[in-house]
N, C-alpha and C. Protein backbone atom coordinates (compact mmCIF):
# COMPACT_ATOMS: atom_id res chain seq x y z
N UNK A 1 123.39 77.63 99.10
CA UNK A 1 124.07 77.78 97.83
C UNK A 1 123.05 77.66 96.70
N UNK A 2 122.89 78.65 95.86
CA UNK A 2 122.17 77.99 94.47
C UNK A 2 123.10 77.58 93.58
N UNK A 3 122.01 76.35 93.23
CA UNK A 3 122.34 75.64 92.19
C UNK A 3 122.73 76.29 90.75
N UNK A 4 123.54 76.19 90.02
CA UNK A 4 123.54 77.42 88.88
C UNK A 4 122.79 76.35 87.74
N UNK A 5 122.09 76.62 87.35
CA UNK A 5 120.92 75.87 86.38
C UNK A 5 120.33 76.91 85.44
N UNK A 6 120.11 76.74 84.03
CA UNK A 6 119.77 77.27 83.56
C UNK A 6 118.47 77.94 83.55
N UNK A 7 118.01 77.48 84.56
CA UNK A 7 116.77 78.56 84.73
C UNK A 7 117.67 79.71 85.57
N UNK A 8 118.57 79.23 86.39
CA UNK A 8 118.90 80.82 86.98
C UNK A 8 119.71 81.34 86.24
N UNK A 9 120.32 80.83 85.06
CA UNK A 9 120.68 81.67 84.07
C UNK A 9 119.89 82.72 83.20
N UNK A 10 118.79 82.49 83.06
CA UNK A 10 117.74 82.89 82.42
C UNK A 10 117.17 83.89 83.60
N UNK A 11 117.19 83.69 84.58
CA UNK A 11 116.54 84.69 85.54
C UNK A 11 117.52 85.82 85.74
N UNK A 12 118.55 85.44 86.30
CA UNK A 12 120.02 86.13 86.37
C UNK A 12 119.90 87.50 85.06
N UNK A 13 119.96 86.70 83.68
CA UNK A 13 120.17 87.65 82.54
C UNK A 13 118.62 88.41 82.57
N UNK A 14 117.09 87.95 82.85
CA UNK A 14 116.20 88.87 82.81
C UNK A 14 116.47 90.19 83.79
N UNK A 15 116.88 90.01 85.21
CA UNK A 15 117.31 90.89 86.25
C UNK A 15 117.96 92.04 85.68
N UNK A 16 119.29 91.77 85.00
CA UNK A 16 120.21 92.08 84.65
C UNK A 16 120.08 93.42 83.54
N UNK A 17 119.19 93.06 82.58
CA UNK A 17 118.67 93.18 81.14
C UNK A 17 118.07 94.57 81.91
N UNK A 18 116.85 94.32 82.77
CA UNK A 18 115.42 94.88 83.25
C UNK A 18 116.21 96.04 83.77
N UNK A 19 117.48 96.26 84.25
CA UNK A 19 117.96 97.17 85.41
C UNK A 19 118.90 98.16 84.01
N UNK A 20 119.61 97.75 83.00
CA UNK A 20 120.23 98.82 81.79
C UNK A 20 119.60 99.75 81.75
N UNK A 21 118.48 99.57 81.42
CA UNK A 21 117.74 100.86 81.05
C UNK A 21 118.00 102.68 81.65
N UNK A 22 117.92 101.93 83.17
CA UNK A 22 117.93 103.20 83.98
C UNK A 22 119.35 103.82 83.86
N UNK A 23 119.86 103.57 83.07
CA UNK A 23 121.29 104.21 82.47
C UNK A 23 120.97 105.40 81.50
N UNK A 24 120.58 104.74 80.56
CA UNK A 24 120.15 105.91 80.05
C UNK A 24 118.64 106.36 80.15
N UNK A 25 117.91 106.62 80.73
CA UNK A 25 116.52 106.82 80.58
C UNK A 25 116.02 106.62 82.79
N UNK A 26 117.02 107.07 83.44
CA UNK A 26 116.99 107.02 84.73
C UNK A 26 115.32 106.85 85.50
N UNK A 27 114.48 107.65 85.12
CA UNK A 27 113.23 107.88 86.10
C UNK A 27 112.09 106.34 84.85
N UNK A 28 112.23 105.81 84.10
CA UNK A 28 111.53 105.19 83.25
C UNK A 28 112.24 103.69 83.23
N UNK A 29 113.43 103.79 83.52
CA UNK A 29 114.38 102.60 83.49
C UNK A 29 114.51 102.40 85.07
N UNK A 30 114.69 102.66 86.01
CA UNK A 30 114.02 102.46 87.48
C UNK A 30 112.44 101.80 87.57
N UNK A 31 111.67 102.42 86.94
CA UNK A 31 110.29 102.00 87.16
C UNK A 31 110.47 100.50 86.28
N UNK A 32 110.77 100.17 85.25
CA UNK A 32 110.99 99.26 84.27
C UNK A 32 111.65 97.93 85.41
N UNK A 33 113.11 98.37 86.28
CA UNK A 33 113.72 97.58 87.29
C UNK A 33 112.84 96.73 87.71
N UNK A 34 111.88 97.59 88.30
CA UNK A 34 111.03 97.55 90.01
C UNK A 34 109.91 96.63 89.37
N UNK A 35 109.30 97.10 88.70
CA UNK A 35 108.43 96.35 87.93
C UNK A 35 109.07 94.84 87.21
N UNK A 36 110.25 94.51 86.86
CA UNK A 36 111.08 93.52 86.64
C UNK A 36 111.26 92.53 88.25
N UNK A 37 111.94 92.90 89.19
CA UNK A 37 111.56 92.57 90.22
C UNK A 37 110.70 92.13 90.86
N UNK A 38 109.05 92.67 90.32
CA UNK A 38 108.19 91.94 90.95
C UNK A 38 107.78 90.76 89.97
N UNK A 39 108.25 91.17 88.78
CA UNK A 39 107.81 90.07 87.95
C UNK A 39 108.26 88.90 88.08
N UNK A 40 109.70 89.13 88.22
CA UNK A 40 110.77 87.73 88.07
C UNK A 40 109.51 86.54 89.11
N UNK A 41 108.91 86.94 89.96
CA UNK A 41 107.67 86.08 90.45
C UNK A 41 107.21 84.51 89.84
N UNK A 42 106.69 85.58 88.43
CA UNK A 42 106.37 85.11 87.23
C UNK A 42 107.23 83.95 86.58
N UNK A 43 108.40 85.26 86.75
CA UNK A 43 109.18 84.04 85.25
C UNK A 43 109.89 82.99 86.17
N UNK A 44 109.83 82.64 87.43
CA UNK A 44 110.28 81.75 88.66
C UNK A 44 108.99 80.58 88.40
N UNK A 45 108.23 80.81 88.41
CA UNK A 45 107.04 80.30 88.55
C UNK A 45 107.19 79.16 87.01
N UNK A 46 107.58 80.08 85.82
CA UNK A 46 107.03 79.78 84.40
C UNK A 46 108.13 78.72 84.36
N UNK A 47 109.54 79.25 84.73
CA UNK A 47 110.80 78.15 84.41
C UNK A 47 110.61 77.08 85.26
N UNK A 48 110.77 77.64 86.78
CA UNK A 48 111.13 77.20 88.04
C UNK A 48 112.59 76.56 87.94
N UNK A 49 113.09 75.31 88.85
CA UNK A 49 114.39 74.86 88.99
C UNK A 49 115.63 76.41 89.91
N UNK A 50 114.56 76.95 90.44
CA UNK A 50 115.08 77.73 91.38
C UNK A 50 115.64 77.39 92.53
N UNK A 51 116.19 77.02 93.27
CA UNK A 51 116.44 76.26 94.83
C UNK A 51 116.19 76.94 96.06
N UNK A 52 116.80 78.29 95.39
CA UNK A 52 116.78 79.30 97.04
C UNK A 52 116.91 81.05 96.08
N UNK A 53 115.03 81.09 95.66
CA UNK A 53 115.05 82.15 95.03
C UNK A 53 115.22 83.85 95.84
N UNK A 54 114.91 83.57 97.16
CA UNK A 54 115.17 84.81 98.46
C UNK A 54 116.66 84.86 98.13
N UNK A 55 117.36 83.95 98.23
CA UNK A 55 118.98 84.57 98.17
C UNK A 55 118.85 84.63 96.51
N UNK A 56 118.68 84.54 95.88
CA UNK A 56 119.21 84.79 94.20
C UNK A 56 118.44 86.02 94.14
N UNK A 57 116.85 86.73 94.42
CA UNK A 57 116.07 87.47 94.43
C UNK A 57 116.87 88.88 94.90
N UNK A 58 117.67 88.95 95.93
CA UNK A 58 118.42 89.56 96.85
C UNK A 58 120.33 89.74 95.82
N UNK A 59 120.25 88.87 95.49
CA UNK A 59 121.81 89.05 94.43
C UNK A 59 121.10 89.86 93.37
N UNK A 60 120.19 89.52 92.54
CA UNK A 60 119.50 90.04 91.15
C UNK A 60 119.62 91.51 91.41
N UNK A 61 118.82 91.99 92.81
CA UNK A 61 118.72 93.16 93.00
C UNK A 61 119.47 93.89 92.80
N UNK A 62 120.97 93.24 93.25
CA UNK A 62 121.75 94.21 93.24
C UNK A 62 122.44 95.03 91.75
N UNK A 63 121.81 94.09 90.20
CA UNK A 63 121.88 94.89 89.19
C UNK A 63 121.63 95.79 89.39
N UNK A 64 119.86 96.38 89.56
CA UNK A 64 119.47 97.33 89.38
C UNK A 64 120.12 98.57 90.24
N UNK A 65 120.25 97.91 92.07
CA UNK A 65 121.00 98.92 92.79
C UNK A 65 122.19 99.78 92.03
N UNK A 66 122.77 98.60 91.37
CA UNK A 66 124.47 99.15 91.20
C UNK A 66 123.79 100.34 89.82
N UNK A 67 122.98 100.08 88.98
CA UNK A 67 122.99 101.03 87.80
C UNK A 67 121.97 102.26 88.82
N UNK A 68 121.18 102.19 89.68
CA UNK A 68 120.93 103.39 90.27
C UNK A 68 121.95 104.06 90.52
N UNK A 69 122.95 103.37 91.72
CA UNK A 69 124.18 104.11 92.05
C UNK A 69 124.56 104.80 91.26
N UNK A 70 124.66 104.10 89.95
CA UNK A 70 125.99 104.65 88.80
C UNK A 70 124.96 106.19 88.77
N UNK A 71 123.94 106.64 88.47
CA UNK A 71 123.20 107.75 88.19
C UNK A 71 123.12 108.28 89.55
N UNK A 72 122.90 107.91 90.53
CA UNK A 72 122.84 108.91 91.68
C UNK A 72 124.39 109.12 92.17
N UNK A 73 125.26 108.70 91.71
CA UNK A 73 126.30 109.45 91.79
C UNK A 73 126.78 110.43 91.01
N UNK A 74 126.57 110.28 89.80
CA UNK A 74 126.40 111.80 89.06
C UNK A 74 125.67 113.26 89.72
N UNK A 75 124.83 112.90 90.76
CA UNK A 75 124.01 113.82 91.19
C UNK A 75 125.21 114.80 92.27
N UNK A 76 124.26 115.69 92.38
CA UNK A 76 125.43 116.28 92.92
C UNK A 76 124.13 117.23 94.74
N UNK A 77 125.16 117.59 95.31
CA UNK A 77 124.57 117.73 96.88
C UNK A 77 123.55 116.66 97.26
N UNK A 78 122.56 117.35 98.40
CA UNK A 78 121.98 116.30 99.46
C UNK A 78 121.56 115.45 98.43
N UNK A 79 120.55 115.12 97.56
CA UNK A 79 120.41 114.08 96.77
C UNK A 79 121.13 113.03 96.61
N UNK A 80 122.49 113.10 96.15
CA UNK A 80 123.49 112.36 96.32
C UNK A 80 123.98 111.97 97.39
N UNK A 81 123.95 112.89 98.30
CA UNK A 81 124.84 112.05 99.64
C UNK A 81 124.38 111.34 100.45
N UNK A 82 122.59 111.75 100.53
CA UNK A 82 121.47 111.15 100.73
C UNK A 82 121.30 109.21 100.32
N UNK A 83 121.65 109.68 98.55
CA UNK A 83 121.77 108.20 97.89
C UNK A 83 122.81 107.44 98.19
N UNK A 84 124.27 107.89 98.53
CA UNK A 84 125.04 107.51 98.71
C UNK A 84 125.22 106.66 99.97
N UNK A 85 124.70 107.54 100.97
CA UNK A 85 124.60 107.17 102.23
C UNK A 85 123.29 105.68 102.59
N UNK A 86 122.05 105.76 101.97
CA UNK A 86 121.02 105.10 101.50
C UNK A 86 121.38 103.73 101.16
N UNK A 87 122.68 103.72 100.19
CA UNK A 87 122.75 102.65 99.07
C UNK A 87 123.88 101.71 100.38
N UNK A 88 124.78 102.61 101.13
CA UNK A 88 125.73 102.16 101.49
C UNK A 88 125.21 100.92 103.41
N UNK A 89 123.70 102.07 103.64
CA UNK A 89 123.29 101.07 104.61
C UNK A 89 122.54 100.19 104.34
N UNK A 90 121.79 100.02 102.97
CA UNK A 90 121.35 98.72 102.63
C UNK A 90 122.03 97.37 102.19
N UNK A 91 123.81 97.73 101.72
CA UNK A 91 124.58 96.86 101.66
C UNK A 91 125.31 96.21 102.70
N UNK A 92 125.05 97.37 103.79
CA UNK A 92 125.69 96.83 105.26
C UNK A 92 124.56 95.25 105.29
N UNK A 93 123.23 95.81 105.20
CA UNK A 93 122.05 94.60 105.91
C UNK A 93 122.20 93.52 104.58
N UNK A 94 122.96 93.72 103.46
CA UNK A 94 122.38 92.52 102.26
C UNK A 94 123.81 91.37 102.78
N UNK A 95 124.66 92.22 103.19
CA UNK A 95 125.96 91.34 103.48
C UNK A 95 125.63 90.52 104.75
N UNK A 96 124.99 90.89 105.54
CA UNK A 96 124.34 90.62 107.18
C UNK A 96 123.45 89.60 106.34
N UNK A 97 122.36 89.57 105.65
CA UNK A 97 121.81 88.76 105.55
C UNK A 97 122.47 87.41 104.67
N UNK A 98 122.91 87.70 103.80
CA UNK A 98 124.05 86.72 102.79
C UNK A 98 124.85 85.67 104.14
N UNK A 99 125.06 86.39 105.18
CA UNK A 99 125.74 85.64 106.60
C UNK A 99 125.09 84.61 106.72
N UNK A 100 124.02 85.21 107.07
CA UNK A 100 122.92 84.84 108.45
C UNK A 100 122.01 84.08 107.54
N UNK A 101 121.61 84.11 106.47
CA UNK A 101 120.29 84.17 105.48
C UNK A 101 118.99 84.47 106.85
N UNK A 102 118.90 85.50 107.47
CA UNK A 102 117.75 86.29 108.37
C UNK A 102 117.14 87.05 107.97
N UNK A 103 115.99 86.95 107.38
CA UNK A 103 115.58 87.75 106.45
C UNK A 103 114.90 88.53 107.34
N UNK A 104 114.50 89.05 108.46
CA UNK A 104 114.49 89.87 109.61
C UNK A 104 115.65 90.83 109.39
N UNK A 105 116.68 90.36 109.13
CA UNK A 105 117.53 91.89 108.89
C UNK A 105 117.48 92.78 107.92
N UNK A 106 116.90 92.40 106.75
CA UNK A 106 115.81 93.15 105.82
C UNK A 106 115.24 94.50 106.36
N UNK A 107 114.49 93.90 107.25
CA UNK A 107 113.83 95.17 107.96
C UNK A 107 114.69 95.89 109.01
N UNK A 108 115.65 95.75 109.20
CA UNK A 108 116.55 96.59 110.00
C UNK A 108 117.49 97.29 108.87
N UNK A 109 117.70 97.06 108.05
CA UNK A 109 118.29 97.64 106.94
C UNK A 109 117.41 97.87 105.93
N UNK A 110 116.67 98.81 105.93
CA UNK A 110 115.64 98.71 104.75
C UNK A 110 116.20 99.19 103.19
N UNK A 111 115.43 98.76 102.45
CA UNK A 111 116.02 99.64 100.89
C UNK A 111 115.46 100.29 100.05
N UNK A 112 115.57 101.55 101.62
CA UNK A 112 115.17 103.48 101.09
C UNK A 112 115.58 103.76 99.79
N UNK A 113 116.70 103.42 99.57
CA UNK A 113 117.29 103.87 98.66
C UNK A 113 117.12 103.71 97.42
N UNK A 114 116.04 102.42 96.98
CA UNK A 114 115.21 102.45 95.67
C UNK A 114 114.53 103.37 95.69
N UNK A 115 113.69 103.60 96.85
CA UNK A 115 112.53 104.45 97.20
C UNK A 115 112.96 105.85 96.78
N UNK A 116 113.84 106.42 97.44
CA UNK A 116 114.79 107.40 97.06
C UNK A 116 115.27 108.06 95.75
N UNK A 117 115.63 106.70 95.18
CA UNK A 117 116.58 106.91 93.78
C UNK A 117 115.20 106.90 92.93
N UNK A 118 114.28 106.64 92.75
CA UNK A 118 112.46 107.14 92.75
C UNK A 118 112.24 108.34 92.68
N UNK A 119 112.06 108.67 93.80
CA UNK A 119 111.61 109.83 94.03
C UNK A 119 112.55 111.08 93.60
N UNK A 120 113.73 111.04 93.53
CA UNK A 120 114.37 112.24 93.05
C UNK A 120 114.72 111.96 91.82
N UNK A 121 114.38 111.03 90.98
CA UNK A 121 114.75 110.96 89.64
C UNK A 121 113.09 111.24 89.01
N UNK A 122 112.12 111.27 89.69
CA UNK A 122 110.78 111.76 89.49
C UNK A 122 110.68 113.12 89.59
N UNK A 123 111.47 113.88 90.42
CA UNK A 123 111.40 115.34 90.72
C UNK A 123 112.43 115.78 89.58
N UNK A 124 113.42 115.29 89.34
CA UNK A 124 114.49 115.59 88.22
C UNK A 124 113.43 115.49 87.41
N UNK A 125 112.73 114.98 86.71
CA UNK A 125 112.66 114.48 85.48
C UNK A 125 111.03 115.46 85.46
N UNK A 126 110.51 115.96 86.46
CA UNK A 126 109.28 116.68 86.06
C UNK A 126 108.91 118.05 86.75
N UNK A 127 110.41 118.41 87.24
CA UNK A 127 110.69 119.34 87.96
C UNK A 127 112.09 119.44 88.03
N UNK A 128 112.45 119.98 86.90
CA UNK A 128 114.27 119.64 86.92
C UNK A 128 114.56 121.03 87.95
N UNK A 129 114.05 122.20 87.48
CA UNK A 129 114.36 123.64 87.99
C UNK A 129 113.93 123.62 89.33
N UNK A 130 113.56 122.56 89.93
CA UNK A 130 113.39 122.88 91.97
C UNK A 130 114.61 122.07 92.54
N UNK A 131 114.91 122.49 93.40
CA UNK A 131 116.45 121.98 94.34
C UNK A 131 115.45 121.58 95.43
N UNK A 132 116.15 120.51 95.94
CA UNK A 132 115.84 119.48 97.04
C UNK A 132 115.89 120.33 98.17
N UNK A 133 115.23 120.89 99.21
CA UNK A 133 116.14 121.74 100.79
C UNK A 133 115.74 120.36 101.57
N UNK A 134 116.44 120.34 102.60
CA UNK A 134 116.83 119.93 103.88
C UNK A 134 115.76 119.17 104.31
N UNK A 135 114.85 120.31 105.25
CA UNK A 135 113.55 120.09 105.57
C UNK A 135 112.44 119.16 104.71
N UNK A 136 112.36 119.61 103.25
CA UNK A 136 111.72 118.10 102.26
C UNK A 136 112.41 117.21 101.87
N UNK A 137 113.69 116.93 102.19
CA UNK A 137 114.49 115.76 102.23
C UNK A 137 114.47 115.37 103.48
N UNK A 138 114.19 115.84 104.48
CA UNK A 138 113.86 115.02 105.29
C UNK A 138 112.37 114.47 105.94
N UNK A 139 111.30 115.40 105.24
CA UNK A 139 109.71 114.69 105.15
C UNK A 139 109.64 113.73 104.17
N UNK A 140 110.44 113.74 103.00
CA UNK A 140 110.61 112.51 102.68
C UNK A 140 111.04 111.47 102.70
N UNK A 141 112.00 111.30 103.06
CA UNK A 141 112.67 110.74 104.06
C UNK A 141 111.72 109.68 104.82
N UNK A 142 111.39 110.58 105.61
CA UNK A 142 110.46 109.62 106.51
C UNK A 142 108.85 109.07 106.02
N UNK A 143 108.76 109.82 104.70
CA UNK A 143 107.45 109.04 104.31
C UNK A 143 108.05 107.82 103.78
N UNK A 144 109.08 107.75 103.12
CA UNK A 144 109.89 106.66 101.97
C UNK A 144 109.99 105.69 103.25
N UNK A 145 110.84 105.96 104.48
CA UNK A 145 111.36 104.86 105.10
C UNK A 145 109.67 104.10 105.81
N UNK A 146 108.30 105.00 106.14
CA UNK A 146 107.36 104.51 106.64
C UNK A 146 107.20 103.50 105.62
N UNK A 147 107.16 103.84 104.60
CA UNK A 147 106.25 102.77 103.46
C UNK A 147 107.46 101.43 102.85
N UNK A 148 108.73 101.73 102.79
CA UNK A 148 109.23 100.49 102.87
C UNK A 148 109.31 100.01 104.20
N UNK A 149 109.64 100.07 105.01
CA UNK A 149 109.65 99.11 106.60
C UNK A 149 107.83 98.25 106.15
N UNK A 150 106.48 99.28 105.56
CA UNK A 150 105.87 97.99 105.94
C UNK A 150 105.80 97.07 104.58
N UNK A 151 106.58 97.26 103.50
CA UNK A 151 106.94 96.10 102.74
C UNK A 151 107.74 95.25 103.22
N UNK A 152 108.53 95.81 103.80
CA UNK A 152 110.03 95.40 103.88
C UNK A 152 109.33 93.90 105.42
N UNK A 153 108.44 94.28 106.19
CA UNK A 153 107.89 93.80 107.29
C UNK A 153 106.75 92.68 106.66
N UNK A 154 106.27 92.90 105.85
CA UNK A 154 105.01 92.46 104.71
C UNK A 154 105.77 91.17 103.88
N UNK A 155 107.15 91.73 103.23
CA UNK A 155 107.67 90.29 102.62
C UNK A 155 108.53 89.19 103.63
N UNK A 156 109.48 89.98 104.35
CA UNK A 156 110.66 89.26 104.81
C UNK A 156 110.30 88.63 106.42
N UNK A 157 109.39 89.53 107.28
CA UNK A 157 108.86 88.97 108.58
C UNK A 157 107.69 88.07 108.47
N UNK A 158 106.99 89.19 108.09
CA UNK A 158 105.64 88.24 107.73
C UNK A 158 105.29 87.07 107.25
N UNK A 159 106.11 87.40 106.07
CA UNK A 159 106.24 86.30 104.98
C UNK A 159 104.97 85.55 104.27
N UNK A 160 104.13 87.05 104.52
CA UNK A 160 102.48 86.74 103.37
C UNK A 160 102.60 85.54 102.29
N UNK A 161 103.70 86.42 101.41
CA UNK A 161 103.55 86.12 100.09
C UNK A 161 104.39 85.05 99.86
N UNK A 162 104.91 84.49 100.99
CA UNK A 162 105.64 83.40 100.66
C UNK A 162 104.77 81.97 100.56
N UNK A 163 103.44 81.81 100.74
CA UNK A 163 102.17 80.74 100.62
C UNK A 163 101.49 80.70 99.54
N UNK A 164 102.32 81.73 98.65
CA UNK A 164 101.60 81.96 97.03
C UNK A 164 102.29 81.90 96.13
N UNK A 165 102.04 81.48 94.85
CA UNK A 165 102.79 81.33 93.80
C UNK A 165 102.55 82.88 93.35
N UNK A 166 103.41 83.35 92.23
CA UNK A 166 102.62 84.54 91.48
C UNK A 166 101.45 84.28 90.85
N UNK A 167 101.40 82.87 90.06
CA UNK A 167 100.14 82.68 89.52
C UNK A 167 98.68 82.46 90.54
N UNK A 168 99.21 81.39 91.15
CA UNK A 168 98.36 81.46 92.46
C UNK A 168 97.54 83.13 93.12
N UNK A 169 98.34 83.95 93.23
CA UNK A 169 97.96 84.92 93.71
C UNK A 169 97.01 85.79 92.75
N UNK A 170 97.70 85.85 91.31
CA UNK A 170 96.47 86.34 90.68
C UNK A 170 95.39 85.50 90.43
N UNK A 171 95.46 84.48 90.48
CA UNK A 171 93.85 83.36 90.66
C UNK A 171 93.30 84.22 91.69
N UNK A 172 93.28 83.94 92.76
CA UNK A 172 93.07 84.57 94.39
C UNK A 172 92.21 85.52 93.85
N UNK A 173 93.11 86.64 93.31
CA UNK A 173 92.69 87.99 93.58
C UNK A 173 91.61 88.06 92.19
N UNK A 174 91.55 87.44 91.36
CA UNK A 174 90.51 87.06 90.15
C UNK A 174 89.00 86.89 90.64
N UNK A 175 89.55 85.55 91.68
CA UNK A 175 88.45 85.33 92.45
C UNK A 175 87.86 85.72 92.75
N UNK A 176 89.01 86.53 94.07
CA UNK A 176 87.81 87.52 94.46
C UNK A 176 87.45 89.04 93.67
N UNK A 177 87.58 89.02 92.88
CA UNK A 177 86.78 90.21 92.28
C UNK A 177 85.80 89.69 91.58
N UNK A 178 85.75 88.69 90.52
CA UNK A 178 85.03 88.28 89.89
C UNK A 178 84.05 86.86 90.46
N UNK A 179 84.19 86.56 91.47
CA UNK A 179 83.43 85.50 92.53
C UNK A 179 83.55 84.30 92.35
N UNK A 180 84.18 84.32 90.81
CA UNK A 180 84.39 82.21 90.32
C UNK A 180 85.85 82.09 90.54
């Protein structure tokens, strides 16, 4: 259970805030999300009084999901049914995990469907006049699902980044570039 504390009030409303955008401004307000997402890191770190930020991390998300949805349902053929279908098996695995808290089922349910709602709001937006066929919806497809499974394997199995603070990690990586 989290604690409801005003730091997760404050995290809750940054999530929340970070994911509007892609309402109106879809391919710029997605990137804005995602980039919000990795930050909240940060602002976890800066407040803290978090208890169980994997399950609140995993609720937050689902702002941004739900305002993708709202735009990839406007879309119309494979794109959409694609997203539709996308959005609907990553909620099968968020409800599975909300059960279980197994963050192994992460990676059995991956979430293409950011990846997705990405990539065709990138092709909309700089290539409005090309239509999606079959065949490159489905090479993409499988490049999107290669490269989340090894995030998706990288945060939730692995659990690298769970031995680092955000600040911690950019020390690290300071380090090592700069040797002090």
């Amino acid at each position: 259970m989290i604690e409801p504390t005003w730091q997760v009030g404050v995290f809750v409303a940054f999530r929340v805030a970070s994911a509007l955008p892609t309402l109106r401004w879809p391919l710029a307000g997605a990137l804005i999300a995602l980039v919000a997402d990795f930050a909240d890191l940060f602002l976890m770190d800066a407040i803290g009084g978090i208890s169980d930020y994997q399950r609140l991390d995993k609720l937050c998300d689902l702002a941004y999901l739900v305002t993708f949805l709202v735009v990839a349902a406007r879309w119309s053929g494979l794109e959409r049914v694609i997203a539709l279908a996308l959005f609907a098996y990553r909620m099968i695995g968020e409800v599975a995990f909300e059960i279980t808290g197994e963050r192994a089922l992460l990676l059995l349910f991956p979430n293409v469907f950011e990846f997705w709602f990405v990539a065709v709001t990138a092709r909309r937006h700089y290539r409005p006049d090309r239509a999606l066929t079959p065949p490159q919806a489905g090479v993409a497809l499988v490049i999107l699902l290669a490269g989340k499974e090894a995030q998706e394997y990288f945060l939730h199995v692995d659990r690298f980044l769970d031995q680092f603070s955000a600040i911690g990690a950019l020390q690290g990586i300071w380090h090592t570039i700069s040797g002090r």
